[in-house]
Protein backbone atom coordinates (compact mmCIF):
# COMPACT_ATOMS: atom_id res chain seq x y z
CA UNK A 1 -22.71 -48.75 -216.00
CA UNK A 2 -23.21 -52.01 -214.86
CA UNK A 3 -23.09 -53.51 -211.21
CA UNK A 4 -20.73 -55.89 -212.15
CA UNK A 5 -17.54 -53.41 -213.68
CA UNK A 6 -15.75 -50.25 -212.30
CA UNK A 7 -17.25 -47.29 -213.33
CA UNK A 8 -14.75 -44.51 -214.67
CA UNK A 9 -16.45 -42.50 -212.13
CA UNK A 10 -15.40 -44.80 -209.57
CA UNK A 11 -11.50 -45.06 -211.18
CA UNK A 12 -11.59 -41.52 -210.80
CA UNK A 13 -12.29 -41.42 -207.25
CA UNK A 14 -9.85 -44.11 -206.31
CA UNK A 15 -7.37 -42.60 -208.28
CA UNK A 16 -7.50 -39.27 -206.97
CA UNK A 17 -7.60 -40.42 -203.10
CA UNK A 18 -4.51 -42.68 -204.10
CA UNK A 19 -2.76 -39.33 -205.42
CA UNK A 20 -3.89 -37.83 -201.84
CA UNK A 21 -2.78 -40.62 -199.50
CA UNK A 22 0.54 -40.30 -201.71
CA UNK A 23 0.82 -36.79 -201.02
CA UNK A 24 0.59 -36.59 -197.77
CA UNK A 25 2.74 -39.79 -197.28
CA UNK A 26 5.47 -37.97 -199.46
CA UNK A 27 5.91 -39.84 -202.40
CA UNK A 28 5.41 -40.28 -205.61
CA UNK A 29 3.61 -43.24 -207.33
CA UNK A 30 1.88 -44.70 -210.32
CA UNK A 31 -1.82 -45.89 -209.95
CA UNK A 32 -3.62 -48.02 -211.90
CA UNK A 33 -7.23 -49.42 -212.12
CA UNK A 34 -8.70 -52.15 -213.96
CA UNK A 35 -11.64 -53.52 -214.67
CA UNK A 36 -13.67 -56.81 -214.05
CA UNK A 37 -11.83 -58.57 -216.95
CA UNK A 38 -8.33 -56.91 -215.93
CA UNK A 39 -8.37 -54.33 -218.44
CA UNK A 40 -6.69 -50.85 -217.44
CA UNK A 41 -9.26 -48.21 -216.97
CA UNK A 42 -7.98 -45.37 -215.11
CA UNK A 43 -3.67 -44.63 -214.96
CA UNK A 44 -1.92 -41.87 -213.27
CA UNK A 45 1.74 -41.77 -212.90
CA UNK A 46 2.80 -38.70 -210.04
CA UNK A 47 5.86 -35.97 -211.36
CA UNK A 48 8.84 -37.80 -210.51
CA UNK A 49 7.58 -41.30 -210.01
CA UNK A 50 10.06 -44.07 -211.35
CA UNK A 51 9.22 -44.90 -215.11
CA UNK A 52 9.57 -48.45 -214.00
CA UNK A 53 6.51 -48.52 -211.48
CA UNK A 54 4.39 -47.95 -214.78
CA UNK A 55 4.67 -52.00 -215.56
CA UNK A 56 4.95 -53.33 -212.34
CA UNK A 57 1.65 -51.22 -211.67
CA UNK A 58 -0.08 -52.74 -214.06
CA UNK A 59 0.80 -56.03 -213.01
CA UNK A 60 0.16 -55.58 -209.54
CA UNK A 61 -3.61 -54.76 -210.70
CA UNK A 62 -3.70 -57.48 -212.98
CA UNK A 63 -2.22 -60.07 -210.87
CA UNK A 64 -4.95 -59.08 -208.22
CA UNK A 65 -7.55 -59.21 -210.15
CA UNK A 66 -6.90 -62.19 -212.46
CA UNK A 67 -6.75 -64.24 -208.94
CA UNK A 68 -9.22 -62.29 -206.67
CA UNK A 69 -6.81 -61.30 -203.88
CA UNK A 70 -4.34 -58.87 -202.63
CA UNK A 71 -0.91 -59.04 -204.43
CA UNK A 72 0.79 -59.62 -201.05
CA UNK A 73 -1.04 -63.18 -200.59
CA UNK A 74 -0.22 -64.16 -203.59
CA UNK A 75 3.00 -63.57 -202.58
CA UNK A 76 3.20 -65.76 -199.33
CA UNK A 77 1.61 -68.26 -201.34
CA UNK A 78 4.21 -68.41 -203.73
CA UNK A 79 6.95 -69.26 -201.51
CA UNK A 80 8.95 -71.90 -202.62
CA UNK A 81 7.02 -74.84 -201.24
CA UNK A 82 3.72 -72.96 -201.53
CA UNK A 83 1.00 -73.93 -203.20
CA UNK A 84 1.50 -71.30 -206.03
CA UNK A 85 5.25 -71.78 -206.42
CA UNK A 86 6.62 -69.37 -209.07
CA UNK A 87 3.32 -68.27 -210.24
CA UNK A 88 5.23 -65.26 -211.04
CA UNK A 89 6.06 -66.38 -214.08
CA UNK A 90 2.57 -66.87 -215.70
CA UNK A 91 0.31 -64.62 -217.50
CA UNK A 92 3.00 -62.47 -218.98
CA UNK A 93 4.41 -62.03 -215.52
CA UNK A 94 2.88 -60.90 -212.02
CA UNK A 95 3.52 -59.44 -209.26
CA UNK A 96 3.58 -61.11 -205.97
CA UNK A 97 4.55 -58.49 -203.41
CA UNK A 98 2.37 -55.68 -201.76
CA UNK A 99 0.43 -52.91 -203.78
CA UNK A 100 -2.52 -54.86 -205.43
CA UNK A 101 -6.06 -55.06 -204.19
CA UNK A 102 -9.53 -56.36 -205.41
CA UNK A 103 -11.90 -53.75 -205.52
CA UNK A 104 -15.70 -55.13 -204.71
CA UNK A 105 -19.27 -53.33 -205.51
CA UNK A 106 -21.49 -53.09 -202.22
CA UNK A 107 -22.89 -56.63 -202.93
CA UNK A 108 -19.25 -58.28 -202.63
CA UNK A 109 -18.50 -58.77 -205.85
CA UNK A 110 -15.32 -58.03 -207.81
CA UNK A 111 -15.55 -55.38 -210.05
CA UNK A 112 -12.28 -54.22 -210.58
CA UNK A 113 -8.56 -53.92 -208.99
CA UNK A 114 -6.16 -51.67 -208.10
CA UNK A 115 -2.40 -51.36 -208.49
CA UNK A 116 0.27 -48.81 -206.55
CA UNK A 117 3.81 -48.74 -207.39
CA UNK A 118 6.91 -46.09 -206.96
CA UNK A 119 7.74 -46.33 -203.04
CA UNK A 120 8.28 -49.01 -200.54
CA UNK A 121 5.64 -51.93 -200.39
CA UNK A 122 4.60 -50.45 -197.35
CA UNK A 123 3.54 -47.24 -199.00
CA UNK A 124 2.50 -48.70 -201.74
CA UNK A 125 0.41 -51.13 -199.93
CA UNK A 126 -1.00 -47.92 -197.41
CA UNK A 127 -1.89 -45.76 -201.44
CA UNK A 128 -3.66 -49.09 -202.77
CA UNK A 129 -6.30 -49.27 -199.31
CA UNK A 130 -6.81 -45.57 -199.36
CA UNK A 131 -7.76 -46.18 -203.13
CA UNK A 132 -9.77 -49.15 -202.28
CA UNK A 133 -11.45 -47.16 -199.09
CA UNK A 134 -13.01 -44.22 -201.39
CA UNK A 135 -15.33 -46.65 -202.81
CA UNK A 136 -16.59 -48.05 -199.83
């Protein structure tokens, strides 16, 4: 495995404290990892979660990783005035609201990202940092 991608080791991990931080916040949600070049790499959708938080995801992991940053910046930056003013509709679609985070290797770089979907953007903000905090 390289330094520079997200092992499936790592995916696993994520994934499975995502499915625990879900758990005990009573929901049920769809995670997804991808790699350095936004590809998915690790997917689990909870019993019950909506069919729908499958694609947005997906997205949410994309759209954090294709532009280095949480979801929920993106988001504030594409107000209308902002600098990234319906970005949304770009690269097949995005996502621009909370539940997509970078995930960086111990020397800062990106290696991957993580998408949570199924709940409110609170929880599904609260999933994606528990996911992102198991690799730390």
């Amino acid at each position: 495995m390289s330094d520079f991608d997200l092992s499936l080791e790592m995916a696993n991990r994520a994934l499975r404290a995502a499915e625990e931080k879900s758990r005990e916040l009573g929901v049920a949600l769809t995670t997804v990892l991808v790699d350095q070049g936004g590809n998915l790499k690790a997917f689990s959708r909870m019993d019950n979660a909506w069919i729908g938080s499958i694609d947005i995801a997906i997205k949410k992991a994309r759209t954090s990783r294709y532009f280095d940053r949480a979801t929920e910046e993106i988001g504030q930056l594409s107000q209308p005035g902002g600098k990234l003013y319906q970005i949304e509709h770009s690269n097949d679609g995005l996502i621009t609201f909370p539940g997509g985070l970078p995930i960086k290797n111990p020397q800062g770089r990106i290696v991957g990202a993580v998408g949570v979907s199924g709940s409110t953007v609170e929880h599904d903000r609260i999933v994606a940092e528990a996911a992102v905090a198991a690799l730390q």
